[in-house]
N, C-alpha and C. Protein backbone atom coordinates (compact mmCIF):
# COMPACT_ATOMS: atom_id res chain seq x y z
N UNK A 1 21.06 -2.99 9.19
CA UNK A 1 20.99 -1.73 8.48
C UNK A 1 19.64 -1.66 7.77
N UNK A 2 19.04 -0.77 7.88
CA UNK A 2 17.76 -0.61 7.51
C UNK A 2 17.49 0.76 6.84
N UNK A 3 16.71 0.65 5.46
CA UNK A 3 16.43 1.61 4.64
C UNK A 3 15.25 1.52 4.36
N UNK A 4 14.61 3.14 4.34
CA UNK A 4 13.34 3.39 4.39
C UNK A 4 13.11 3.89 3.24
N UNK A 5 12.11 3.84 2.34
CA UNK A 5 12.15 4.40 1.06
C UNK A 5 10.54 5.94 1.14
N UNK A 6 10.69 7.10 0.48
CA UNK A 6 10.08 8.22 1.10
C UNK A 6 8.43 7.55 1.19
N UNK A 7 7.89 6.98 0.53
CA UNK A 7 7.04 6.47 0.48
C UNK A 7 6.42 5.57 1.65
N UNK A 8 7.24 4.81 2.24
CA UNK A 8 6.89 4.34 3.66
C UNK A 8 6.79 5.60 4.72
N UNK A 9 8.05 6.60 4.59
CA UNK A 9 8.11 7.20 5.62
C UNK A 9 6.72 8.35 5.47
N UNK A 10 5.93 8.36 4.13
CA UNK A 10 5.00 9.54 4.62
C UNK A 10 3.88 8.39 5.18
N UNK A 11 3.62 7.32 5.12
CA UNK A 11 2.54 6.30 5.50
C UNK A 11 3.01 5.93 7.34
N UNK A 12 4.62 5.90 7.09
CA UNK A 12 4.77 6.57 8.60
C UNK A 12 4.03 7.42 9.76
N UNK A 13 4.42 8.45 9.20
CA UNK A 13 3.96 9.74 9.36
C UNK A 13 2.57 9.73 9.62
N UNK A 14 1.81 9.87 8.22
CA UNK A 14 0.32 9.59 8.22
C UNK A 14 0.09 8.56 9.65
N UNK A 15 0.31 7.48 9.92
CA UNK A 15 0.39 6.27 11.47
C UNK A 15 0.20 7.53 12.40
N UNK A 16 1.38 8.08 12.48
CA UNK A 16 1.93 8.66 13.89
C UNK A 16 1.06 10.17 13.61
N UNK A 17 0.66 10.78 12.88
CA UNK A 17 -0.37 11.98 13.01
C UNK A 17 -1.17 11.62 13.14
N UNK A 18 -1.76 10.59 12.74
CA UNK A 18 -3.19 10.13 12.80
C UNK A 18 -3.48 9.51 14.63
N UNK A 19 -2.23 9.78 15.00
CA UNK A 19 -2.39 8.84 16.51
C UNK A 19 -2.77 7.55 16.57
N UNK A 20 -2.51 6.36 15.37
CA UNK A 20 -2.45 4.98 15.19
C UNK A 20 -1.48 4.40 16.03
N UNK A 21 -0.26 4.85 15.41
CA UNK A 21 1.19 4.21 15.62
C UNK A 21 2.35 4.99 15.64
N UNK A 22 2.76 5.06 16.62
CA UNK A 22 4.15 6.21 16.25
C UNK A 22 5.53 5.17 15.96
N UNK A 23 6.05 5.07 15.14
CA UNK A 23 7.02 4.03 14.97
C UNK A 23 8.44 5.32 14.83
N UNK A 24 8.45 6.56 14.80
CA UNK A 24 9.60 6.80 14.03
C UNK A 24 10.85 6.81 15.43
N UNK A 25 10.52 6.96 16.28
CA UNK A 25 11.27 6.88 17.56
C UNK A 25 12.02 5.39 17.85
N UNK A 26 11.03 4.26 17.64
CA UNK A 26 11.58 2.83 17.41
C UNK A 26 12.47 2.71 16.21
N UNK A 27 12.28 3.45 15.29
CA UNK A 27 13.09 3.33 14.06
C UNK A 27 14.24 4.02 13.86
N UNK A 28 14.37 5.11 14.73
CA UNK A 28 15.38 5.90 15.39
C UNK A 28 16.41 5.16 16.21
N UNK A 29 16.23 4.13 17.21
CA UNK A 29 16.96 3.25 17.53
C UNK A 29 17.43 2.20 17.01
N UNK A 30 17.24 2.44 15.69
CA UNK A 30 17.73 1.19 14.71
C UNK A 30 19.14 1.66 14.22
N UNK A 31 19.81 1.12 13.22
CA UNK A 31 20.83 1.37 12.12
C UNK A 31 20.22 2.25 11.14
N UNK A 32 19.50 3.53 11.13
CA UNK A 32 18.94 3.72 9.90
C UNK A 32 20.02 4.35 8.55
N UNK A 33 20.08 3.64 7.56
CA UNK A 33 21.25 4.32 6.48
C UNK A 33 19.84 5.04 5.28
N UNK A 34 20.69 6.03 4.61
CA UNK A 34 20.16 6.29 3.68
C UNK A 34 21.45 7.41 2.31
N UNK A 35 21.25 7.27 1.62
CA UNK A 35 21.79 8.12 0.44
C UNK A 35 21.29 9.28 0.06
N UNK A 36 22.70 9.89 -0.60
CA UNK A 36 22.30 11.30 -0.90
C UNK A 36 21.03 11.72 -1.57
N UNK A 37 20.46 10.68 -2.67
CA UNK A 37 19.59 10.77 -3.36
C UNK A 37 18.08 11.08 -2.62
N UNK A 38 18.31 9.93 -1.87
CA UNK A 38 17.29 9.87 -0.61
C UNK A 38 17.15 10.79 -0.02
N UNK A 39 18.23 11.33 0.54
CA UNK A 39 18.13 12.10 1.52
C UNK A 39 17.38 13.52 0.83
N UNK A 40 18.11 13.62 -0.16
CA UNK A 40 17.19 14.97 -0.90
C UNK A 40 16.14 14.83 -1.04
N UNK A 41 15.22 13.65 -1.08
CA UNK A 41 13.76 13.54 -2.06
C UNK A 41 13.23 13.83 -0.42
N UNK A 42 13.66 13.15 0.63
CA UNK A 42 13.10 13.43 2.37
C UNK A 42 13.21 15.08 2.37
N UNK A 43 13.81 15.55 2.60
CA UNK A 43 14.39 16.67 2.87
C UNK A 43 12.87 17.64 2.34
N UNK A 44 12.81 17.19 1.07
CA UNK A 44 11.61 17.67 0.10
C UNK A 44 10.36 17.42 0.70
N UNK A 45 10.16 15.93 0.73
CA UNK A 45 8.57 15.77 1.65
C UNK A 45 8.67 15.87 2.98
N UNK A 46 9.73 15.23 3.81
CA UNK A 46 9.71 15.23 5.35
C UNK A 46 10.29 16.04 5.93
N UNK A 47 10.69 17.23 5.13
CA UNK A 47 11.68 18.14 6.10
C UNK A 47 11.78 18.17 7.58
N UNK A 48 10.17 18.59 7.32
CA UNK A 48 9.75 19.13 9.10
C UNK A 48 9.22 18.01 9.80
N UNK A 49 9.90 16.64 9.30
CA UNK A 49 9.23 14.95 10.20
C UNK A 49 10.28 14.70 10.29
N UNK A 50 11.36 14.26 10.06
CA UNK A 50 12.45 13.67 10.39
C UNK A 50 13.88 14.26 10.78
N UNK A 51 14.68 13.50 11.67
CA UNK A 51 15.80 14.26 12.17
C UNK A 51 16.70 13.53 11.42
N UNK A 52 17.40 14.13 10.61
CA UNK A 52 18.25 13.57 9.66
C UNK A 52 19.81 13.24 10.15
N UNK A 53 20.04 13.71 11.13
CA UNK A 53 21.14 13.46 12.29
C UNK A 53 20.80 11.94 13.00
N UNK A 54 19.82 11.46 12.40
CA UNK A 54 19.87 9.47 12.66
C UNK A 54 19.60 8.82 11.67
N UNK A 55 20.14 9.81 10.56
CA UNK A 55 20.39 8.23 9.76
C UNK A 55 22.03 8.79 9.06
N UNK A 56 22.95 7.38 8.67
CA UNK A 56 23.73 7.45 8.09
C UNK A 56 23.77 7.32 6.50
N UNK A 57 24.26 8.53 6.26
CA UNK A 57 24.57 9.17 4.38
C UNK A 57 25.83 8.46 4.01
N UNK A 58 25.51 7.51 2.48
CA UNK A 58 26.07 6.69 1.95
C UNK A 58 26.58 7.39 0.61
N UNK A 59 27.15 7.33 0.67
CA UNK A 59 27.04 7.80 -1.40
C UNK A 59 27.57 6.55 -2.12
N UNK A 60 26.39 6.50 -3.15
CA UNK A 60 26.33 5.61 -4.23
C UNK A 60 26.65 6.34 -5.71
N UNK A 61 26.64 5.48 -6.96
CA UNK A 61 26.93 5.72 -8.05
C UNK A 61 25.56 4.83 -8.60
N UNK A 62 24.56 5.88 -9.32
CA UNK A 62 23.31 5.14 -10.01
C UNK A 62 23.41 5.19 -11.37
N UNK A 63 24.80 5.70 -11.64
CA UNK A 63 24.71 5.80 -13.26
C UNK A 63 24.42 4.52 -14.12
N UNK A 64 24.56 3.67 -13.54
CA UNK A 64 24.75 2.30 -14.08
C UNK A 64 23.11 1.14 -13.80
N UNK A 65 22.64 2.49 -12.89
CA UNK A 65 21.04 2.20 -12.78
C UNK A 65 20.18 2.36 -13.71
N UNK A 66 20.74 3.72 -14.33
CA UNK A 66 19.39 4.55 -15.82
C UNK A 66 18.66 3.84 -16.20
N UNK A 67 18.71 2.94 -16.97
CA UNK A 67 18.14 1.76 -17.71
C UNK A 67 16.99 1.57 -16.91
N UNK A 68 16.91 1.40 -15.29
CA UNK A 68 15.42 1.80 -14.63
C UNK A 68 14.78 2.67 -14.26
N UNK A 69 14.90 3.59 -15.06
CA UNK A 69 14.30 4.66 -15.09
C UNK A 69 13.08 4.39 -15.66
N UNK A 70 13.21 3.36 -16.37
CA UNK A 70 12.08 3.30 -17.74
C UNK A 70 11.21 2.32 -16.80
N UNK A 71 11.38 1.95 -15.95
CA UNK A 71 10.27 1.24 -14.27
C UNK A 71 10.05 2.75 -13.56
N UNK A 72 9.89 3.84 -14.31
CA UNK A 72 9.29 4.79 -13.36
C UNK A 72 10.36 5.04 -11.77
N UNK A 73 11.57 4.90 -11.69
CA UNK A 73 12.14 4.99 -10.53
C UNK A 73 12.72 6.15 -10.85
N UNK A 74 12.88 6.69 -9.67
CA UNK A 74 13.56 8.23 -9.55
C UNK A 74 15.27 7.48 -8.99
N UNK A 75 16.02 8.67 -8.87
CA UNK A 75 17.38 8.71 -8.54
C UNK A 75 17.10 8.52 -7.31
N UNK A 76 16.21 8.82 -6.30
CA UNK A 76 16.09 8.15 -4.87
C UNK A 76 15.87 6.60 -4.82
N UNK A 77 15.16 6.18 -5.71
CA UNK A 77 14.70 4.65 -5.87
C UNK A 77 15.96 3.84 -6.04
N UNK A 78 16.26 4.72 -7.49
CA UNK A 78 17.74 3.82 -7.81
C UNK A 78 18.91 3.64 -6.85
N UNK A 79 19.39 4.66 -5.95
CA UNK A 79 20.20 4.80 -4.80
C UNK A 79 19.74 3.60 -4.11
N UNK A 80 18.84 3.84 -3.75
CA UNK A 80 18.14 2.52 -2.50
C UNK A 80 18.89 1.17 -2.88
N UNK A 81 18.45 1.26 -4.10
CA UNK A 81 19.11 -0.48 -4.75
C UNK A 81 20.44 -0.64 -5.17
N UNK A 82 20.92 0.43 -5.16
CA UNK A 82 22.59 0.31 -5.04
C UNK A 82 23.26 0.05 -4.07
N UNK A 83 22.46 0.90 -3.16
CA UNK A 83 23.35 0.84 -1.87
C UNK A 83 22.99 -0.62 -1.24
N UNK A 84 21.88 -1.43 -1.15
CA UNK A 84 21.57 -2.29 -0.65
C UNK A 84 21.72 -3.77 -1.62
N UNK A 85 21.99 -3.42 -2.78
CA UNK A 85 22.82 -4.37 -3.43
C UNK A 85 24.16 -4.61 -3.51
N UNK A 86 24.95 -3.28 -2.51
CA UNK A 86 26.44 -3.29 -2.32
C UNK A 86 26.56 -4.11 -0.52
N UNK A 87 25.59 -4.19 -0.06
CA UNK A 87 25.68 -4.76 1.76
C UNK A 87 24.37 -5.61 2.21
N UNK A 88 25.19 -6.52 1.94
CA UNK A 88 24.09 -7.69 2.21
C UNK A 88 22.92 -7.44 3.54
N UNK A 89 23.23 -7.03 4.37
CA UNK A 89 22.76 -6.74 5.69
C UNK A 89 21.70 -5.82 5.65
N UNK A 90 21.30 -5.23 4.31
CA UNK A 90 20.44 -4.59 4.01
C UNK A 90 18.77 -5.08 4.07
N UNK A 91 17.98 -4.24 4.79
CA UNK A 91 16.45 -4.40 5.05
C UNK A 91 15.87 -3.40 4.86
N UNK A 92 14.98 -3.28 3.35
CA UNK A 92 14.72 -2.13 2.99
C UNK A 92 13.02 -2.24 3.09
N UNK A 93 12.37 -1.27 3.37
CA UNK A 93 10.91 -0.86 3.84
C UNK A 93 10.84 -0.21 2.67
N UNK A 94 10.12 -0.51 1.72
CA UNK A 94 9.30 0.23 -0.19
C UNK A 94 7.92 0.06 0.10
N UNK A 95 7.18 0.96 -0.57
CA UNK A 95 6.10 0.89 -0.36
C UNK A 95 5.91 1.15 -2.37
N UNK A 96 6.92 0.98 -3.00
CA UNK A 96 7.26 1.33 -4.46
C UNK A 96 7.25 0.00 -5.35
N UNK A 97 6.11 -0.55 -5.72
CA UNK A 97 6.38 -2.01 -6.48
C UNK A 97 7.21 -2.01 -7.22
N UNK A 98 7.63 -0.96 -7.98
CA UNK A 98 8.43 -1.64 -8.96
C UNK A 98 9.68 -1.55 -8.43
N UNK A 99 10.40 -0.82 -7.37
CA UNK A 99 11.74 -1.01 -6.69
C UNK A 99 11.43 -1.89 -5.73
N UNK A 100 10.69 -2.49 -5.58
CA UNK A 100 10.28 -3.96 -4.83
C UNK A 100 10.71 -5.02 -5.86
N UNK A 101 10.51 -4.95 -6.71
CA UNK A 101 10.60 -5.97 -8.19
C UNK A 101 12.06 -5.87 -7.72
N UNK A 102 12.89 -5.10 -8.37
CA UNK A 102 14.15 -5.04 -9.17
C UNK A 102 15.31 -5.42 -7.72
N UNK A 103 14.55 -5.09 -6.18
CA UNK A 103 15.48 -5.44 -5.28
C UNK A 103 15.00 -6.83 -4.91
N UNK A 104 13.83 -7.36 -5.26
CA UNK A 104 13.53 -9.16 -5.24
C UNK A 104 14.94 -9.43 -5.95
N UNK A 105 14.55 -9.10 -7.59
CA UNK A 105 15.57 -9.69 -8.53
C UNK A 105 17.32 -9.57 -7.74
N UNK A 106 17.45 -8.77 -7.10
CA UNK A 106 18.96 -8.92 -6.64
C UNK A 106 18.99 -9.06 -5.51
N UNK A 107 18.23 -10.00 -4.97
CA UNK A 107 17.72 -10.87 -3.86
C UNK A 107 17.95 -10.18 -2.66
N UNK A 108 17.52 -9.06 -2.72
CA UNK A 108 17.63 -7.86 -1.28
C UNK A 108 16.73 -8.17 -0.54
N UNK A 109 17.14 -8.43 1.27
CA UNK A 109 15.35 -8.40 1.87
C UNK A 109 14.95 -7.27 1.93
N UNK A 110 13.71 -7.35 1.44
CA UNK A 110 12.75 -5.97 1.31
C UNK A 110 11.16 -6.00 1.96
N UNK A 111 10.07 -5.44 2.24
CA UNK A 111 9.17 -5.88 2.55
C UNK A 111 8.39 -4.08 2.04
N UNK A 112 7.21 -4.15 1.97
CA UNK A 112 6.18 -3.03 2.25
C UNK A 112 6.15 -3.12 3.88
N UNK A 113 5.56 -1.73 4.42
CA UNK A 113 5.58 -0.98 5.61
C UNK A 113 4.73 -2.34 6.64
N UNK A 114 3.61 -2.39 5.57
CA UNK A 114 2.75 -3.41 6.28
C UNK A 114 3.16 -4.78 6.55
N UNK A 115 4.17 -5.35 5.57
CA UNK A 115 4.16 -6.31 6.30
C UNK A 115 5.39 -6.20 7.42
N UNK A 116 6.43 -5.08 7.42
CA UNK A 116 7.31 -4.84 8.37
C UNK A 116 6.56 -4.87 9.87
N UNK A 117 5.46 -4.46 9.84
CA UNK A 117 4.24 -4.30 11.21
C UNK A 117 4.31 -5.66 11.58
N UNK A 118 4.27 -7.00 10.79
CA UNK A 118 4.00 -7.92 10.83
C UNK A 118 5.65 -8.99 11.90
N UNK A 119 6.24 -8.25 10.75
CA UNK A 119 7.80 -8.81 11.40
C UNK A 119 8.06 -8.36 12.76
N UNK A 120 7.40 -6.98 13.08
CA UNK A 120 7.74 -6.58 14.18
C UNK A 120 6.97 -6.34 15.43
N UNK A 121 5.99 -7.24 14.96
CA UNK A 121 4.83 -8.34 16.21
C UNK A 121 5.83 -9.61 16.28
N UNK A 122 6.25 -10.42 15.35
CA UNK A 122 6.51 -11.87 15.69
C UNK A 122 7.50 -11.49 16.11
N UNK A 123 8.50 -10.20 16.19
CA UNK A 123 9.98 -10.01 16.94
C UNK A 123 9.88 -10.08 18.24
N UNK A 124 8.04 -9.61 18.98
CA UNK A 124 8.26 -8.63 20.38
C UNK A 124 8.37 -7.11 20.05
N UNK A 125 8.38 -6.97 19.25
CA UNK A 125 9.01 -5.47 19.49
C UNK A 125 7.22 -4.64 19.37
N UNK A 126 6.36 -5.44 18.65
CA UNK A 126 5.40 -4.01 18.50
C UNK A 126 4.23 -4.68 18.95
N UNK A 127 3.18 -4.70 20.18
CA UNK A 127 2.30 -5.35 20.26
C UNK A 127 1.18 -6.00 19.19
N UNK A 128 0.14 -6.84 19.15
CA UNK A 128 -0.75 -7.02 18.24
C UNK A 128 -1.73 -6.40 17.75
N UNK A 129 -1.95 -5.52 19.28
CA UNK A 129 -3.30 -4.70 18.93
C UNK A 129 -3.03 -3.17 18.26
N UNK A 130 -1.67 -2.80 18.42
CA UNK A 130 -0.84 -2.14 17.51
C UNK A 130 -0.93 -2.26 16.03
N UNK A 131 -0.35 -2.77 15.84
CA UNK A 131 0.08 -3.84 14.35
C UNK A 131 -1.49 -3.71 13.64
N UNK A 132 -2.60 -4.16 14.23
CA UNK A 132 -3.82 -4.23 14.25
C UNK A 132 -4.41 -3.00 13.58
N UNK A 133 -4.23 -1.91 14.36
CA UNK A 133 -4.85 -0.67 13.93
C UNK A 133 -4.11 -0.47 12.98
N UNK A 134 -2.76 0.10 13.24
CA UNK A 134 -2.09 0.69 11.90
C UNK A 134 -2.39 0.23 11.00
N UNK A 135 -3.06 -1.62 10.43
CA UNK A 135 -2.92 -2.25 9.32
C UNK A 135 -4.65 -1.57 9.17
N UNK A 136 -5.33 -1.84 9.47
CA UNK A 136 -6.19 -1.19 9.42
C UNK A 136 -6.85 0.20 8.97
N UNK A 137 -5.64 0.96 9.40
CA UNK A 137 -5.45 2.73 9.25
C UNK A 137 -4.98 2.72 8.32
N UNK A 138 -4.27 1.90 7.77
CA UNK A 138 -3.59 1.69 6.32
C UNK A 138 -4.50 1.64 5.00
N UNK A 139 -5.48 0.69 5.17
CA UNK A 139 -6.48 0.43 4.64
C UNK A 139 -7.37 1.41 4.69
N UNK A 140 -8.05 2.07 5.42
CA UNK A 140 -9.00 3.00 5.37
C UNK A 140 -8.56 4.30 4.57
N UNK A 141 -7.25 4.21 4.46
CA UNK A 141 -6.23 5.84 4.08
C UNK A 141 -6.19 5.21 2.20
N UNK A 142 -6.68 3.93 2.09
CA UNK A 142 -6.43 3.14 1.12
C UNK A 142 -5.39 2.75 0.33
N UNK A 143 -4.29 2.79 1.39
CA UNK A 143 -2.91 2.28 1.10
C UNK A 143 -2.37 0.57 0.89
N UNK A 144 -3.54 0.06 1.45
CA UNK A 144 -3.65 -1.30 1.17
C UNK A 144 -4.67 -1.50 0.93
N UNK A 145 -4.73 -3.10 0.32
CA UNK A 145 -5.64 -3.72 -0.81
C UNK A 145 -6.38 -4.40 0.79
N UNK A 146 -7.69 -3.93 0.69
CA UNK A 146 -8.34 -4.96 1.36
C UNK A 146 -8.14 -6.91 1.67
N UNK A 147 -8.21 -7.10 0.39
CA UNK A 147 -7.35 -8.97 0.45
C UNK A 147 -6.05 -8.77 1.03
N UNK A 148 -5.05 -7.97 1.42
CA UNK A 148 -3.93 -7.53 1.76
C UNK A 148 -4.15 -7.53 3.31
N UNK A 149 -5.09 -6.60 3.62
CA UNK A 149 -5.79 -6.10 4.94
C UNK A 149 -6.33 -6.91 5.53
N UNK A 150 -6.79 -8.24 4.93
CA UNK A 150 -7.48 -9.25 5.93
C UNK A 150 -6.01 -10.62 6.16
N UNK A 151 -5.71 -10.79 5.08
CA UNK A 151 -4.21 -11.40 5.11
C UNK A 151 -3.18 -10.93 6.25
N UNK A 152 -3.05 -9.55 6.28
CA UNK A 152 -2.04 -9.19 7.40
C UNK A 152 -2.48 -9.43 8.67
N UNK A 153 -4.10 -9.21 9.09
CA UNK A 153 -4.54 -8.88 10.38
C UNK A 153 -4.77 -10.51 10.77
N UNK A 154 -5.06 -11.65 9.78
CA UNK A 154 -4.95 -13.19 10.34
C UNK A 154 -3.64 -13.36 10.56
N UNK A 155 -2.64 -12.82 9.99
CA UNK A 155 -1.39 -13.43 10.24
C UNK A 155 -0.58 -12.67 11.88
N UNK A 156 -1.12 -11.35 11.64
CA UNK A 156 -0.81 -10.89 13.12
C UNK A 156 -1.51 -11.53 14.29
N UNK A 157 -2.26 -11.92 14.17
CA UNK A 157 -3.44 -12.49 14.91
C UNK A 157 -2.40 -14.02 15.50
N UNK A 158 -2.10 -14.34 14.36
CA UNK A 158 -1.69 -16.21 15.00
C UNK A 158 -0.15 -15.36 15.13
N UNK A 159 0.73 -14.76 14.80
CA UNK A 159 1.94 -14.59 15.44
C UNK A 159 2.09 -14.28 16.96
């Protein structure tokens, strides 16, 4: 089960307009889940990018989240970490440090977009010279930290 947080999916996007990487079709054949919360904040930026008829709507309870609010997280953020702190099987894509923090702390696997590129060279699933550009296109759009950008592209390199 895999959750995308809106923030990956516009760096998505940005990939696949830019003619880098089109991943949302591979990601379409996944488990994709997401929550109501979520789904509204997409709806808002990705209306006209995503088919919302592939992913499955969860409903959570974030009342008991508030308290991170004060980490700058919206009611989409907080959803994310409910729902994926209720099902272990959860693999969430943030491109949001501080809902990166708080789903470390409740030991969720989580990763940024970039290094998901990474997981999904050493799977087979996405070639190197793939993985390559997008990390790259990432960087130039200045979505990643250069020391980030040379780190990912050695590690794709030896996977």
């Amino acid at each position: 089960m895999l959750v995308i947080d809106t923030c990956s999916w516009l760096k998505i996007r940005l990939l696949d307009e830019s003619g880098t990487l089109s991943l949302k079709s591979l990601l379409y054949a996944g488990d994709l889940w997401a929550t109501h919360h979520l789904v509204k904040e997409l709806k808002h930026y990705l209306g006209d990018y995503l088919d919302f008829d592939k992913l499955s709507v969860q409903a959570v309870d974030i009342d008991k989240f508030k308290e991170y609010s004060e980490k700058k997280l919206d009611d989409a953020d907080m959803s994310i970490i409910e729902l994926s702190r209720r099902n272990p099987r959860t693999f969430v894509i943030s491109d949001d440090h501080p809902e990166l923090e708080i789903l470390n702390a409740f030991h969720v696997r989580s990763a940024r977009l970039s290094e998901y590129l990474l997981f999904l060279v050493k799977e087979g699933i996405l070639r190197k010279n793939d993985a390559n550009r997008a990390i790259k296109n990432l960087r130039q759009v200045k979505n990643i930290k250069e020391r980030d950008k040379d780190r990912l592209l050695e590690k794709v390199n030896l996977a």
